[in-house]
C-alpha atoms as a PDB file:
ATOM      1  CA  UNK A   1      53.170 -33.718  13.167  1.00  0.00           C
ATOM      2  CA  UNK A   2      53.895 -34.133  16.634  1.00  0.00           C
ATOM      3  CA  UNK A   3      56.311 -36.836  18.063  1.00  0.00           C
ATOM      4  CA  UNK A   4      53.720 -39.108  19.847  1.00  0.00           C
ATOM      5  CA  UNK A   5      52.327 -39.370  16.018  1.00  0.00           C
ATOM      6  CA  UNK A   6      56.003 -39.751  14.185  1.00  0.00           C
ATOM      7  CA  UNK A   7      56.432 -42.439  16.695  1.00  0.00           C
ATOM      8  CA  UNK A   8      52.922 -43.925  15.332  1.00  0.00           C
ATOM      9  CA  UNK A   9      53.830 -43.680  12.147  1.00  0.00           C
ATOM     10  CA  UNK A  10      57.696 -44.783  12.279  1.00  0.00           C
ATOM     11  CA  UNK A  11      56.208 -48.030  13.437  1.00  0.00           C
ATOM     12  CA  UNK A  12      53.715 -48.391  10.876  1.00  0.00           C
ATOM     13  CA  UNK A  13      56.678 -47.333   7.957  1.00  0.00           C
ATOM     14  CA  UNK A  14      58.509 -50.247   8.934  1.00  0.00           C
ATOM     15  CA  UNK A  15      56.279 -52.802   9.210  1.00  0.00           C
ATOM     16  CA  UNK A  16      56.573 -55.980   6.937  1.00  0.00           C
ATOM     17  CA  UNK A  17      53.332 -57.223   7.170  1.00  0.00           C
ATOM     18  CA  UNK A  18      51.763 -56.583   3.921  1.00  0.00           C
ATOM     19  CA  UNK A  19      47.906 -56.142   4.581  1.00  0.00           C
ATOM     20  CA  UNK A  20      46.035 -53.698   6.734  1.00  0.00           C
ATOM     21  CA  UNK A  21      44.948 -54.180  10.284  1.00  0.00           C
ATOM     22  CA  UNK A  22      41.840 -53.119  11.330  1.00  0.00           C
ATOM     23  CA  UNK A  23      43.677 -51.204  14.395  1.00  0.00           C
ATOM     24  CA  UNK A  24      46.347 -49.842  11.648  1.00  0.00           C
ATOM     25  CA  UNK A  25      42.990 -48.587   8.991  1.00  0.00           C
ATOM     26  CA  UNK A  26      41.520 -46.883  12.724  1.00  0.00           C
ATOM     27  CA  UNK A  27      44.979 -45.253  13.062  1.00  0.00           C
ATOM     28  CA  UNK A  28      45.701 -43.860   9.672  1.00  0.00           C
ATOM     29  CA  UNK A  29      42.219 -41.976   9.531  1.00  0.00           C
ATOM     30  CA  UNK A  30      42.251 -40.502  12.828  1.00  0.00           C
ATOM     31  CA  UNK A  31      45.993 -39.739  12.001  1.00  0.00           C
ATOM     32  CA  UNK A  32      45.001 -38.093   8.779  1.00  0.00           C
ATOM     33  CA  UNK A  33      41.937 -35.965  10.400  1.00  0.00           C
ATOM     34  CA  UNK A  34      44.543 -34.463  13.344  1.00  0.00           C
ATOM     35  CA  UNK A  35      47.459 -33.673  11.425  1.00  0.00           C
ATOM     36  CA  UNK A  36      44.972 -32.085   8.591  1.00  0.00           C
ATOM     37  CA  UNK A  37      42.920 -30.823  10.886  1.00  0.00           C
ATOM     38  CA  UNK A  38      39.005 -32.059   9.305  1.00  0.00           C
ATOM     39  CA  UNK A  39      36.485 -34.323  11.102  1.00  0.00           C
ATOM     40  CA  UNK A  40      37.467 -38.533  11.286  1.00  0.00           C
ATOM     41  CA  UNK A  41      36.663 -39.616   7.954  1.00  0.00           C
ATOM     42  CA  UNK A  42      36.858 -43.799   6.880  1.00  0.00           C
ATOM     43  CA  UNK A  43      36.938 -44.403   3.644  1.00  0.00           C
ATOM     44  CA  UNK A  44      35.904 -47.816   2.575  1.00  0.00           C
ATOM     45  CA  UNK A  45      39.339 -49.945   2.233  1.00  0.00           C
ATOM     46  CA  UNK A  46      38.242 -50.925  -1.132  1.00  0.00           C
ATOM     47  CA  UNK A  47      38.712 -47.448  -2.414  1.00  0.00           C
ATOM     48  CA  UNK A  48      42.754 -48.060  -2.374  1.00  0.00           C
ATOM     49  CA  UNK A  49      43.148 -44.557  -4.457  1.00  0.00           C
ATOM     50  CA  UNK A  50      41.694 -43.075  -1.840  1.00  0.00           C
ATOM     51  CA  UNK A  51      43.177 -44.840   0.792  1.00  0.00           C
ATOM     52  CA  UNK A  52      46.447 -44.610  -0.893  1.00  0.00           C
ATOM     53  CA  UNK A  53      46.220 -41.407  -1.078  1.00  0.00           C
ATOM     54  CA  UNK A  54      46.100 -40.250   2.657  1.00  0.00           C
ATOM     55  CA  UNK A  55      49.018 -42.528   3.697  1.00  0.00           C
ATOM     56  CA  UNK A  56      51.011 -40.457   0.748  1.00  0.00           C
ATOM     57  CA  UNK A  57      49.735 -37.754   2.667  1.00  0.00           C
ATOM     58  CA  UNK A  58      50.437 -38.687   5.814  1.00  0.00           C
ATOM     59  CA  UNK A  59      53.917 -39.875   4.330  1.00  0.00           C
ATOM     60  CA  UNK A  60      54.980 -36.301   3.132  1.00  0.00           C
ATOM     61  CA  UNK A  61      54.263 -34.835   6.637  1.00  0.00           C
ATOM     62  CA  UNK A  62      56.751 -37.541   8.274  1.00  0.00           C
ATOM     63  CA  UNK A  63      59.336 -37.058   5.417  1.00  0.00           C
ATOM     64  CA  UNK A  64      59.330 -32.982   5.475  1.00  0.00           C
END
């Protein structure tokens, strides 16, 4: 994870705002496809496992 996208991401963490921009749904898949390295990939917001998922993802990578 570089530090342009920890910045990102920092940001993001600490928001209070409970529900999902659109611009914040654009970053979190093109942040998932970089630092996992696979094509841009948007899953439909209503699939919240899914969606879930690759901000756990995402998550991990900050935290480690």
């Amino acid at each position: 994870m570089t530090q342009e996208q920890r910045k990102i991401w920092k940001v993001f963490r600490e928001s209070e705002n409970p529900d999902l921009t659109d611009k914040e749904y654009d970053m979190i898949n093109k942040l998932h496809a970089d630092i996992f390295n696979h094509s841009l990939w948007k899953p439909c917001t209503c699939d919240t496992e899914t969606f879930q998922n690759m901000i756990s993802d995402i998550n991990k990578k900050y935290d480690g």
